[in-house]
Protein backbone atom coordinates (compact mmCIF):
# COMPACT_ATOMS: atom_id res chain seq x y z
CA UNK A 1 -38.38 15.71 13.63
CA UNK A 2 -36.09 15.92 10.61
CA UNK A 3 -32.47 15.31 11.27
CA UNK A 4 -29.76 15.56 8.53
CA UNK A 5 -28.73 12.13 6.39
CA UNK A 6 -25.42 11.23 4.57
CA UNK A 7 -25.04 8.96 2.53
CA UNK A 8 -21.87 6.42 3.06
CA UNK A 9 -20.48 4.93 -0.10
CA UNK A 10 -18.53 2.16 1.47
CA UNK A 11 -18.15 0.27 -1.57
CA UNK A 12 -15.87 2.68 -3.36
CA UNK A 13 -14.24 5.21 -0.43
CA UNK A 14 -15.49 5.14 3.08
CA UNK A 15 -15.80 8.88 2.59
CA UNK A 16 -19.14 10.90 2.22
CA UNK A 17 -20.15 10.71 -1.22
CA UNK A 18 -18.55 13.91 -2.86
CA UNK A 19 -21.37 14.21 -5.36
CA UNK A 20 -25.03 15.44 -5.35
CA UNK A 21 -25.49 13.14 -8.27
CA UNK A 22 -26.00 10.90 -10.66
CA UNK A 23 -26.83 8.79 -7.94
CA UNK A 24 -26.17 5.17 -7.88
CA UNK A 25 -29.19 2.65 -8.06
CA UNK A 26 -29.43 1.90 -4.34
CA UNK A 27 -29.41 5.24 -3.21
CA UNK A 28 -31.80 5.94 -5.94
CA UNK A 29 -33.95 2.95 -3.91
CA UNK A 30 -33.45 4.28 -1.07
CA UNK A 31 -35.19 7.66 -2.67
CA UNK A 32 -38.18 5.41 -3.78
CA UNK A 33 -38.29 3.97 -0.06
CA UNK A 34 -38.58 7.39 1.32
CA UNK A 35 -35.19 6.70 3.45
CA UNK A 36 -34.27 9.98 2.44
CA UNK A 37 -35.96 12.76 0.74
CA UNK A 38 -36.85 13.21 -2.79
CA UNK A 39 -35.24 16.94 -3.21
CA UNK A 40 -32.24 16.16 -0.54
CA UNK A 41 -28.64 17.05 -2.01
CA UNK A 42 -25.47 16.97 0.26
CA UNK A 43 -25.07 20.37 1.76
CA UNK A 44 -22.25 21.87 0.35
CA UNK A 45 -19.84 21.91 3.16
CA UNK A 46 -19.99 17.99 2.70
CA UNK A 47 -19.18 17.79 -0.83
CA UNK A 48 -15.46 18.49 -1.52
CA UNK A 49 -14.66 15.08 1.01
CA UNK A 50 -12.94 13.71 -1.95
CA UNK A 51 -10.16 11.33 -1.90
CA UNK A 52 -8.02 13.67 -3.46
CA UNK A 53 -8.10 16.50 -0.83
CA UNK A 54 -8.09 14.38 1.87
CA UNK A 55 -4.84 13.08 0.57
CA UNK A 56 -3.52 15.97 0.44
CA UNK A 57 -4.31 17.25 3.33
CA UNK A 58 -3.21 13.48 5.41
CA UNK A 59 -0.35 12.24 2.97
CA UNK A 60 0.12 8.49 3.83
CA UNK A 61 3.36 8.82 4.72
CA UNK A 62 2.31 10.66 7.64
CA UNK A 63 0.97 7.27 9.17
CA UNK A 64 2.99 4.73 10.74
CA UNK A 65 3.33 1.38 8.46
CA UNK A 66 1.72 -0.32 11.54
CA UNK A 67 -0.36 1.77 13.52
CA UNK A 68 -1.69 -0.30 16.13
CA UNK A 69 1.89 -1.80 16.72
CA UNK A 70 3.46 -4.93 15.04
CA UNK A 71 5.42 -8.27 15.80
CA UNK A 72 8.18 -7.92 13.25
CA UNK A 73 11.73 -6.65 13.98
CA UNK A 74 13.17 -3.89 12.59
CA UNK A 75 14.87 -6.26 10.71
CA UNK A 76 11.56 -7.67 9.03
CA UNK A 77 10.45 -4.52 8.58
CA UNK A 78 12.93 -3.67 6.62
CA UNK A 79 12.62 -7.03 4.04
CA UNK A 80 9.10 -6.66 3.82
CA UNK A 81 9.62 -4.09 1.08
CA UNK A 82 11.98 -5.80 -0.58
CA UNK A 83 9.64 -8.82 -0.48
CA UNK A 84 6.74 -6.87 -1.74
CA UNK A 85 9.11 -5.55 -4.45
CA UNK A 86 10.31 -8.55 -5.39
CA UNK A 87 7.14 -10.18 -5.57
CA UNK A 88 5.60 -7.56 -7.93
CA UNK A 89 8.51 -8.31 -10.30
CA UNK A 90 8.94 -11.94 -9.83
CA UNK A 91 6.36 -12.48 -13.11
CA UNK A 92 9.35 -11.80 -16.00
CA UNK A 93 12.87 -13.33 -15.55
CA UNK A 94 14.66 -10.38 -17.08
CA UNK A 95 13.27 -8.62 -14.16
CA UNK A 96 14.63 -11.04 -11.80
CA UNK A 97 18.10 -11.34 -13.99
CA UNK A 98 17.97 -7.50 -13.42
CA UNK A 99 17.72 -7.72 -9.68
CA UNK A 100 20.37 -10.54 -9.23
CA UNK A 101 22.69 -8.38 -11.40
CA UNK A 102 21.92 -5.46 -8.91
CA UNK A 103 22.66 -7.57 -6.18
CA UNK A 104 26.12 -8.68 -7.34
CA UNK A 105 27.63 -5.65 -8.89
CA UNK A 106 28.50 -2.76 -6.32
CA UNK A 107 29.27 -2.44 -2.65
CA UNK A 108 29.54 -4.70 -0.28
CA UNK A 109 26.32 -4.51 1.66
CA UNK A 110 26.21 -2.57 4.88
CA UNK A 111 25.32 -3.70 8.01
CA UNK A 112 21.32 -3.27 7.96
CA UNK A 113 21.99 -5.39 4.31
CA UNK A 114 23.91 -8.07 6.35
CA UNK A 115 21.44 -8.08 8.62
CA UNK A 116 18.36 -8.65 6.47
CA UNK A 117 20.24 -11.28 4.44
CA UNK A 118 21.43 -13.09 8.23
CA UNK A 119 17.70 -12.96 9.22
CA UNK A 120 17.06 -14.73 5.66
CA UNK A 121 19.80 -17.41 6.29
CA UNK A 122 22.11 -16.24 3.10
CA UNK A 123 24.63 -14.81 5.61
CA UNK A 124 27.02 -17.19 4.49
CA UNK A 125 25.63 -18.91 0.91
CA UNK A 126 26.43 -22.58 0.00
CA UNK A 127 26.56 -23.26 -3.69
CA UNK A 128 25.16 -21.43 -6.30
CA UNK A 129 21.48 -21.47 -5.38
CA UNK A 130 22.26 -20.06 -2.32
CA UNK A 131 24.23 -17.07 -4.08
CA UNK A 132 22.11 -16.16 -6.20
CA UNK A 133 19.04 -16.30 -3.92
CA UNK A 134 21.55 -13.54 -2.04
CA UNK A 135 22.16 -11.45 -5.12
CA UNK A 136 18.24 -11.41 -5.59
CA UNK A 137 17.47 -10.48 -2.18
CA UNK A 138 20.07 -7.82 -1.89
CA UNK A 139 19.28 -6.72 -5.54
CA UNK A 140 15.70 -6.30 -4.24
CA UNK A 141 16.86 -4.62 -1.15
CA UNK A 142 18.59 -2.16 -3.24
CA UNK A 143 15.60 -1.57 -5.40
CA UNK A 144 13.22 -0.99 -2.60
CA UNK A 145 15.20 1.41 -0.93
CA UNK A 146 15.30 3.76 -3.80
């Protein structure tokens, strides 16, 4: 009884391989094996499962950051951005002169702002460490909000 194979190319998407070919070594092995058949192509209704059009067709922001629920506040949630922003532009200090300089200049910050900065203990700054650990978070706050 023959029963229909696809092949699953979990090392690069874990969607069905798009392509009828050039196939990769180990499917090509599993060819040789007789795992699947010599002449057997993805049928055609299979073959446009790129990453791509399923994109477009499920944009990520249609999922929930945390889809099986989370332990962080709302609070967190909202730094973890920030923190992810900041870390990605932590490597060059004009960067981080950048995001200080964000921080300082403008508004006060408003009350999810005070929050985040509370939950990070720079609520009330001592010395100048302490500020300008502030300016960077807020400045990164700012930043990741955009």
């Amino acid at each position: 009884m023959s029963r229909p194979v696809y092949i699953v190319d979990g090392a690069r998407t874990p969607f069905l391989k798009a392509r009828g070919g050039p196939f990769t070594p180990v499917e090509l092995t599993a060819r040789s094996a007789g795992k699947i058949a010599p002449d057997w192509d993805i049928p055609e209704a299979h073959r446009d499962n790129l990453p791509e059009r399923i994109g477009a067709a499920m944009p990520i922001e249609t999922f929930p950051s945390f889809p099986f629920g989370t332990d962080f506040t709302q609070i967190e949630q909202l730094l973890l951005p920030a923190m992810q922003y900041l870390a990605d532009h932590a490597a060059r200090p004009a960067q981080l002169a950048a995001l200080i300089a964000r921080g300082l200049r403008g508004a006060q910050p408003d009350e999810a702002e005070l929050a985040a900065l509370e939950r990070m203990g720079l609520d009330a700054p001592h010395g100048v460490r302490e500020h300008s650990y502030r300016a960077l978070i807020l400045g990164a706050l700012r930043s990741a909000g955009q």
